[in-house]
Protein backbone atom coordinates (compact mmCIF):
# COMPACT_ATOMS: atom_id res chain seq x y z
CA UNK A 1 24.05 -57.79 -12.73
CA UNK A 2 22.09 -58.11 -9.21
CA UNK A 3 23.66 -54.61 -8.10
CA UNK A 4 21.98 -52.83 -11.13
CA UNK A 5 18.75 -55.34 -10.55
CA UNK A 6 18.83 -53.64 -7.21
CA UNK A 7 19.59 -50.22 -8.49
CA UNK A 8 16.35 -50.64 -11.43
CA UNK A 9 14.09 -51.69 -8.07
CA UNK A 10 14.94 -48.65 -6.42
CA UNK A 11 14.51 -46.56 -8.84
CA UNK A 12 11.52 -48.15 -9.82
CA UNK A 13 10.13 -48.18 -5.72
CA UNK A 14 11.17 -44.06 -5.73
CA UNK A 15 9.32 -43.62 -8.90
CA UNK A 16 5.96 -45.05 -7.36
CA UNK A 17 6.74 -43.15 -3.95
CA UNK A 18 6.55 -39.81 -5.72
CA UNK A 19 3.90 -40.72 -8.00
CA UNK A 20 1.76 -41.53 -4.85
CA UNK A 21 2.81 -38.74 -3.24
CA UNK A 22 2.60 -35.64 -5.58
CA UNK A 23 0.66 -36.73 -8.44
CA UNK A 24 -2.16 -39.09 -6.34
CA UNK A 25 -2.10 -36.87 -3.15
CA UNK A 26 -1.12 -39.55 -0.36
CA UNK A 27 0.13 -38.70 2.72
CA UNK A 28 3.44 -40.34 3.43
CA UNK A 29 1.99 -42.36 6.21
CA UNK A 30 -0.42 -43.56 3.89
CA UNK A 31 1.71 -44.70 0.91
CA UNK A 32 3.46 -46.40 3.70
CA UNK A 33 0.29 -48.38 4.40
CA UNK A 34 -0.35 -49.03 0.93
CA UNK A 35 3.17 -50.41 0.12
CA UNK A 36 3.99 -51.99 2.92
CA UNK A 37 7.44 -49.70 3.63
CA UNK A 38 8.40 -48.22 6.92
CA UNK A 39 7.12 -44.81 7.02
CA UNK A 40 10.72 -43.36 7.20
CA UNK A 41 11.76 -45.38 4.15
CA UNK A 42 9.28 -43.70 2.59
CA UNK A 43 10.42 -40.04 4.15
CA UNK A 44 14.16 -41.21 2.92
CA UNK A 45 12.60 -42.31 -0.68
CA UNK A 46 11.08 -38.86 -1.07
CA UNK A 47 13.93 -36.98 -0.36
CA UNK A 48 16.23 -39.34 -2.46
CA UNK A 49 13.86 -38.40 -5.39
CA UNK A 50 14.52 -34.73 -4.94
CA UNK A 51 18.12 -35.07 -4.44
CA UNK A 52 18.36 -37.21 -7.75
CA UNK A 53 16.21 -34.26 -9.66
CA UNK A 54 13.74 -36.31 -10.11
CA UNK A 55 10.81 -34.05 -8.82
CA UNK A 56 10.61 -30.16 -9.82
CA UNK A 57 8.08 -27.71 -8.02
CA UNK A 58 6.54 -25.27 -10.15
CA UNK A 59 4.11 -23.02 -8.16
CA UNK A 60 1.50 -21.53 -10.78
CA UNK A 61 -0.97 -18.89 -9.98
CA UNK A 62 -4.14 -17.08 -10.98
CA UNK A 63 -2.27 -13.62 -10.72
CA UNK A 64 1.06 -14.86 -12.14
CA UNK A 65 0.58 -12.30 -15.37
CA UNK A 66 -0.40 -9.59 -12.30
CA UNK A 67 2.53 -10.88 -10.68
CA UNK A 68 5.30 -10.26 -13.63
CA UNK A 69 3.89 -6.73 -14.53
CA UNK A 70 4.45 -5.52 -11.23
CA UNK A 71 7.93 -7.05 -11.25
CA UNK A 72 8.26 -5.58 -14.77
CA UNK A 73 7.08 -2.00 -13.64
CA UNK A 74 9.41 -1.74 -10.82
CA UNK A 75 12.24 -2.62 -12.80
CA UNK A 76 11.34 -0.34 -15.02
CA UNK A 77 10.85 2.32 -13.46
CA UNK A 78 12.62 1.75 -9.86
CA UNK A 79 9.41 1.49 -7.58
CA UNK A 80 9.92 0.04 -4.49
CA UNK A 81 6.46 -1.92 -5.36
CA UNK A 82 3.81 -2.14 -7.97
CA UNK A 83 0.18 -2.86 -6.93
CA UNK A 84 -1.58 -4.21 -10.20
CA UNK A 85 -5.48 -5.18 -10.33
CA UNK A 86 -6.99 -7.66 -12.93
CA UNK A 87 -8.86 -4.68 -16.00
CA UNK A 88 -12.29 -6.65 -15.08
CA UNK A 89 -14.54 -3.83 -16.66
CA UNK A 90 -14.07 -1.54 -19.62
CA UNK A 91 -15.18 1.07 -17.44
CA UNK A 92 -12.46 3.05 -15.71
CA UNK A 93 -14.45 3.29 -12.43
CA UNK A 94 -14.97 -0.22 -11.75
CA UNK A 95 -10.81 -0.85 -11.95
CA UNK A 96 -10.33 1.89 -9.99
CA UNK A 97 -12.72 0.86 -6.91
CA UNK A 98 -10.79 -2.62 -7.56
CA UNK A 99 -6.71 -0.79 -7.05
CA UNK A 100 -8.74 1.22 -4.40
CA UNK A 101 -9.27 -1.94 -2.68
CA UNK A 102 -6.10 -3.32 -2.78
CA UNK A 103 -3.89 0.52 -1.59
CA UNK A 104 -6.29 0.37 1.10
CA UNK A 105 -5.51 -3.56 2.17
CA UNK A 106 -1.69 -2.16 1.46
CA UNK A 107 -2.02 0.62 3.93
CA UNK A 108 -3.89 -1.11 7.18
CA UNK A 109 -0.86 -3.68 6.58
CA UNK A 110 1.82 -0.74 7.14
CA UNK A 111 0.21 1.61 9.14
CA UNK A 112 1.71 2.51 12.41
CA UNK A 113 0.20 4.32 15.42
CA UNK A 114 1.99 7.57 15.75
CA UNK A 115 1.69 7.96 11.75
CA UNK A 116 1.10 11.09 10.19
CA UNK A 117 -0.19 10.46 6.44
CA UNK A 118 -0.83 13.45 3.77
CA UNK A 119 -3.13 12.88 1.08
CA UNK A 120 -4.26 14.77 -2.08
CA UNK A 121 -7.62 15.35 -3.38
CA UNK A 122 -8.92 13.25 -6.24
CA UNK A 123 -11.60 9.98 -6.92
CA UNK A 124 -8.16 7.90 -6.61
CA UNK A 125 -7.88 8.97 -3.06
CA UNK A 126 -11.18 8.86 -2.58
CA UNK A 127 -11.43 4.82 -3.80
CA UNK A 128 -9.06 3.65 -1.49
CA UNK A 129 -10.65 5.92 1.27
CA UNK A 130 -13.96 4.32 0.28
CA UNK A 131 -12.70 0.69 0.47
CA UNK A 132 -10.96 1.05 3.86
CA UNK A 133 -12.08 -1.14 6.36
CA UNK A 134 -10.30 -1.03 10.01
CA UNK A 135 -10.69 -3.51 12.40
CA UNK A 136 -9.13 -1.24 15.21
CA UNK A 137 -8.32 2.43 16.02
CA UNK A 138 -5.45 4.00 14.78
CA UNK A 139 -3.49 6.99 16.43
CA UNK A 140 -2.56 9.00 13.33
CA UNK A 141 -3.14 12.36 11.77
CA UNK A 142 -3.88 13.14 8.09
CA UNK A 143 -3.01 16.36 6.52
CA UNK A 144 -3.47 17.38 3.23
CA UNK A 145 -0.55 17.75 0.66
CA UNK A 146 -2.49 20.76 -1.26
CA UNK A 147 -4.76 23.46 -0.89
CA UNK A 148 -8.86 22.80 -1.22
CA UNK A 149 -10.83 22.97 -4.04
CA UNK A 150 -14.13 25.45 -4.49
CA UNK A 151 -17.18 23.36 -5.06
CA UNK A 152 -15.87 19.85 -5.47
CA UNK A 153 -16.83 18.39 -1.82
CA UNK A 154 -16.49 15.02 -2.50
CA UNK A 155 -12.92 14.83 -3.69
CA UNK A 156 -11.53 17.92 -1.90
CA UNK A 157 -8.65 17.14 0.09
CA UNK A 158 -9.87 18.62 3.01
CA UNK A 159 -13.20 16.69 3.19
CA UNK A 160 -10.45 13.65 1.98
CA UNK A 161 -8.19 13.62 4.71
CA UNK A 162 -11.60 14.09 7.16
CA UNK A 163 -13.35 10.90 5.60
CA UNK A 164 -9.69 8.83 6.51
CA UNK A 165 -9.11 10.70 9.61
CA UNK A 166 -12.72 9.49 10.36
CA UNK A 167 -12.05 5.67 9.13
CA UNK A 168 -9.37 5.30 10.81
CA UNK A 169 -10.42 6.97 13.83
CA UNK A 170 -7.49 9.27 13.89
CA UNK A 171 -7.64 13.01 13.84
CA UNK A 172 -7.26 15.34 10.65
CA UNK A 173 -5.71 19.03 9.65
CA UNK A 174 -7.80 20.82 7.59
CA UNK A 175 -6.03 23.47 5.07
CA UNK A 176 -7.88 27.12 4.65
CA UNK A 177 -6.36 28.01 1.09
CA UNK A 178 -7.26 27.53 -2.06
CA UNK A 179 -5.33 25.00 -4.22
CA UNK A 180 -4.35 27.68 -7.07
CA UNK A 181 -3.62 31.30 -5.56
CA UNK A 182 -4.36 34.37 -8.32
CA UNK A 183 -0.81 35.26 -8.99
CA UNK A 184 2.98 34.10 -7.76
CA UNK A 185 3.22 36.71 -5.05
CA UNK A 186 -0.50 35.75 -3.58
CA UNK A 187 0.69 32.09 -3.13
CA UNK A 188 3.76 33.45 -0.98
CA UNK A 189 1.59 35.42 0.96
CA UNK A 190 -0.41 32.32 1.36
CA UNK A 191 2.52 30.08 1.90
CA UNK A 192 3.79 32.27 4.92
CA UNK A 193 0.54 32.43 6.76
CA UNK A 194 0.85 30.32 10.07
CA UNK A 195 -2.14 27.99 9.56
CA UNK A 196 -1.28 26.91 5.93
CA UNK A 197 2.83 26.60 7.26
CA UNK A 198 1.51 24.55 10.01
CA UNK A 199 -0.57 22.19 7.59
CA UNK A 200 1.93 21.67 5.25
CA UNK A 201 5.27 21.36 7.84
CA UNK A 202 2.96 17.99 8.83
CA UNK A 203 2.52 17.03 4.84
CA UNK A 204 6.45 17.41 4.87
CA UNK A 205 6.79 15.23 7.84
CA UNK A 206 4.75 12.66 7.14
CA UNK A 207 5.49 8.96 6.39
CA UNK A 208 2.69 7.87 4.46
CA UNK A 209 1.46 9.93 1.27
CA UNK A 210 -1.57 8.94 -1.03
CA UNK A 211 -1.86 10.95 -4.52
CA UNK A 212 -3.96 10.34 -7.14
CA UNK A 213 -2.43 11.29 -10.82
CA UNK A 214 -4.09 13.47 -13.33
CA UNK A 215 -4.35 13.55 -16.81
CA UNK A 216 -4.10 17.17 -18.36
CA UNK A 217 -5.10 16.93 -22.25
CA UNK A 218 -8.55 16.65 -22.48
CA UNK A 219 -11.23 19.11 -21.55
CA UNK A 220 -12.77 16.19 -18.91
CA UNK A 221 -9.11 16.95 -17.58
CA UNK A 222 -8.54 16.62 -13.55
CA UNK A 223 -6.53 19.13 -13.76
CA UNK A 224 -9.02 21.65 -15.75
CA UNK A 225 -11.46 20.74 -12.52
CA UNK A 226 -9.34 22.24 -10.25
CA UNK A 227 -8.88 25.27 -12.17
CA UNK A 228 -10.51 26.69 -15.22
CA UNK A 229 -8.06 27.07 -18.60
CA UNK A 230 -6.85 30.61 -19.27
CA UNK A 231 -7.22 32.07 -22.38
CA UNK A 232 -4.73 29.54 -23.77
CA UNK A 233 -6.50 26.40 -22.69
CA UNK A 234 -5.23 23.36 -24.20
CA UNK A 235 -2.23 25.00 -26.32
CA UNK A 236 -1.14 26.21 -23.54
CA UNK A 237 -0.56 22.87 -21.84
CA UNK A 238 0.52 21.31 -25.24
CA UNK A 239 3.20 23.78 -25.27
CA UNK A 240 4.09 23.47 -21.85
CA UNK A 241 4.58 19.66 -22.76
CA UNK A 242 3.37 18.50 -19.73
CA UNK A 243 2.27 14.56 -19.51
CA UNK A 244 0.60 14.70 -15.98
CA UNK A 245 -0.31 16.62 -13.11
CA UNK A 246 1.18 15.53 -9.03
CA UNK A 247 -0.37 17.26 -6.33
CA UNK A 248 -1.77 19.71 -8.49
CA UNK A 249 1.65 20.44 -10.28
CA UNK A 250 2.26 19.64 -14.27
CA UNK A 251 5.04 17.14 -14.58
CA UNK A 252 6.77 16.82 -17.98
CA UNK A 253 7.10 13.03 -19.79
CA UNK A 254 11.04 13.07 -18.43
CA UNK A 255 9.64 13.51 -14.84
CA UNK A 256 10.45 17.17 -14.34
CA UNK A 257 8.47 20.27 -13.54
CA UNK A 258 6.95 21.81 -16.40
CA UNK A 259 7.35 25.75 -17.16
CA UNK A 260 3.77 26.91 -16.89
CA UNK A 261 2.38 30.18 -15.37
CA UNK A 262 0.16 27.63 -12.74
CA UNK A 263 3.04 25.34 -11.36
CA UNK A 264 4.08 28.83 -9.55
CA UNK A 265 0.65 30.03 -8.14
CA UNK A 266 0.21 26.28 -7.00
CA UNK A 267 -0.26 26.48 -3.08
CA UNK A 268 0.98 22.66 -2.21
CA UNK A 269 3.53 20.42 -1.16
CA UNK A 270 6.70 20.51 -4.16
CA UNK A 271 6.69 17.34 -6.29
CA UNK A 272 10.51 17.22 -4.50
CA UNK A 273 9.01 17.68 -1.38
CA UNK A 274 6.54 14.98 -2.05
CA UNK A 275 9.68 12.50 -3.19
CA UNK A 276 11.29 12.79 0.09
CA UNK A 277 7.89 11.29 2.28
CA UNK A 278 8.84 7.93 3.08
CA UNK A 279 6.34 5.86 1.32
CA UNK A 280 4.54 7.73 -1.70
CA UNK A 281 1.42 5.45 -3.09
CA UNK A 282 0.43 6.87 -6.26
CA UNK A 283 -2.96 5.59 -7.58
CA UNK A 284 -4.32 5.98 -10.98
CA UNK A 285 -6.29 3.63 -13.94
CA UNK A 286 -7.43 4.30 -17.61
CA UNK A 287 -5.85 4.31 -20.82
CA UNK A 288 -5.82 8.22 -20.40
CA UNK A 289 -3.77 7.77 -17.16
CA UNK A 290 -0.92 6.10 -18.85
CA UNK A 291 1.19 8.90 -20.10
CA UNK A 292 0.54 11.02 -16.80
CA UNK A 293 1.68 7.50 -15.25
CA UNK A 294 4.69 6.96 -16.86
CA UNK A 295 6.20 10.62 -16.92
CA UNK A 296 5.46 10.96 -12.52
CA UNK A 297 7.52 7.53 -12.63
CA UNK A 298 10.55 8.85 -14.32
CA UNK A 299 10.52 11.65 -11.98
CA UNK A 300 10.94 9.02 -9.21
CA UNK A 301 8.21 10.44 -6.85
CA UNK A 302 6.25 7.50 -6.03
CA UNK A 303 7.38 4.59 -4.00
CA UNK A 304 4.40 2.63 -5.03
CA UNK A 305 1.87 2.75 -8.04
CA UNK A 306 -1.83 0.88 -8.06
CA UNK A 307 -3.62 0.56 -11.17
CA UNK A 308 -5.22 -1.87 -13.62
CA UNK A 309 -3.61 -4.62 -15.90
CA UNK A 310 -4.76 -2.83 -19.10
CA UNK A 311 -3.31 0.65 -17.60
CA UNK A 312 0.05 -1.32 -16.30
CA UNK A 313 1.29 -3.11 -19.10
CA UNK A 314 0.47 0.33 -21.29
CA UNK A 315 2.53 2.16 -18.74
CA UNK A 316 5.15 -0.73 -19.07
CA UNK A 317 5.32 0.20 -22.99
CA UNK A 318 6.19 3.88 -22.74
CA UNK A 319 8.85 3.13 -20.26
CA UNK A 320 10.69 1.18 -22.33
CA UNK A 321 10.43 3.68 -25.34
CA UNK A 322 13.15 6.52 -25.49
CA UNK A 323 11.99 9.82 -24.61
């Protein structure tokens, strides 16, 4: 009977020793001050406590939602990492300055002097270019992954890969051919010419690439903005059954190259090419985004994807359907 009076004080004296610790906040030294124990009684109660189960550690977060969607997306779709922002605005914009922010934390944490990173045009690129903020120098060189774009400065890939040249205080490539070339045997022409084989050897041998992912049926399309429909327009891409457009190539909702007339004029990096850089970041939000999303991850050609929560768990969805 006094062995289990013993055994009911102990328990009893561990009981108020984690209660005091964990729940009230105390220091060990200080619960030693309050009770009266040797402080490392008290060390040897606290661990007793743990070894009898008696305390479990649950570490709850803000983000822990965030958190299991990126888990669930690289499962899903075998990324090597999933970047997902809180959807804080119904505007698309707004969520995309927010992934923006977070690629371009991601990038400054894995850059390396010596670098070489290849970038396409697009406002995804252009948010994360916009939200970089160095601390230091960096000995790199951007290239771009495509040809440029007539009368869209801002998100050209040449002025692109000059803005994060400039940021990161680096130097740039620029590319002197246009993104779409008029017919199959212009873009070989194109393709062969010294400065654009130059360009695009450094795209191929980079080991950081940033692409932004287009949607392709709407009119608003990225992908019209980089070249105007032909006569077949929208049917045409229906037919084509493309879901999304990489580096200015259509990409079907399995992943694979689409059969379209443009995919063969396009004057660029190959999606396969683009697979084998060493770290792709792909960064796109909106609900229009999500089908473009999901068939570029099935093709396996990004090693990382940033977008919203709203966009993510959307994206998360189609995966798991069958195609």
């Amino acid at each position: 009977m006094a062995k289990d009076n013993e055994g009911d004080q102990r328990l009893r004296r561990i009981h108020r020793v984690l209660v005091m610790h964990y729940i009230e906040g105390l220091s060990q030294a200080e619960i030693a001050k309050r009770t009266g124990l040797s402080h490392p009684m008290v060390n040897r109660l606290v661990k007793e406590g743990h070894e009898r189960g008696y305390v479990r550690i649950e570490v709850k977060s803000p983000r822990q939602d965030l958190f299991e969607l990126e888990q669930a997306l690289a499962e899903a779709s075998g990324l090597a990492e999933a970047i997902v922002v809180p959807s804080a605005s119904d505007q698309d914009g707004v969520n995309l300055q927010a992934a923006g922010r977070s690629v371009a934390d991601h990038i400054l944490t894995v850059l390396r002097d010596g670098d070489t990173i290849c970038v396409s045009g697009g406002v995804g690129v252009s948010a994360v270019i916009q939200a970089l903020a160095p601390t230091r120098a960096y000995d790199v060189t951007v290239v771009p992954a495509t040809g440029g774009v007539q009368g869209k400065h801002f998100v050209d890939v040449n002025h692109l890969a000059a803005q994060l040249a400039s940021k990161l205080q680096g130097r740039a490539f620029q590319i002197h051919a246009p993104i779409f070339a008029a017919s199959r045997a212009e873009r070989d022409v194109l393709m062969s010419l010294q400065s654009v084989g130059e360009v695009l050897d450094r795209a191929r041998g980079a080991r950081i690439a940033l692409v932004g992912i287009g949607s392709v049926l709407s009119e608003s399309s990225t992908y019209f903005s980089l070249h105007a429909p032909g006569a077949d327009g929208l049917d045409g891409l229906r037919q084509s059954r493309a879901a999304g457009e990489l580096i200015a190539h259509l990409i079907d909702a399995d992943g694979r190259p689409c059969h379209y007339p443009l995919n063969e004029r396009v004057v660029a990096l190959s999606p396969e090419e683009l697979r084998a850089i060493p770290m792709t970041i792909g960064i796109a939000t909106g609900a229009h985004k999500a089908e473009p999303i999901a068939g570029i991850l099935r093709g396996g050609y990004l090693d990382i994807l940033a977008t919203d929560e709203a966009t993510g768990t959307h994206v998360l969805d189609i995966l798991k359907r069958p195609t």
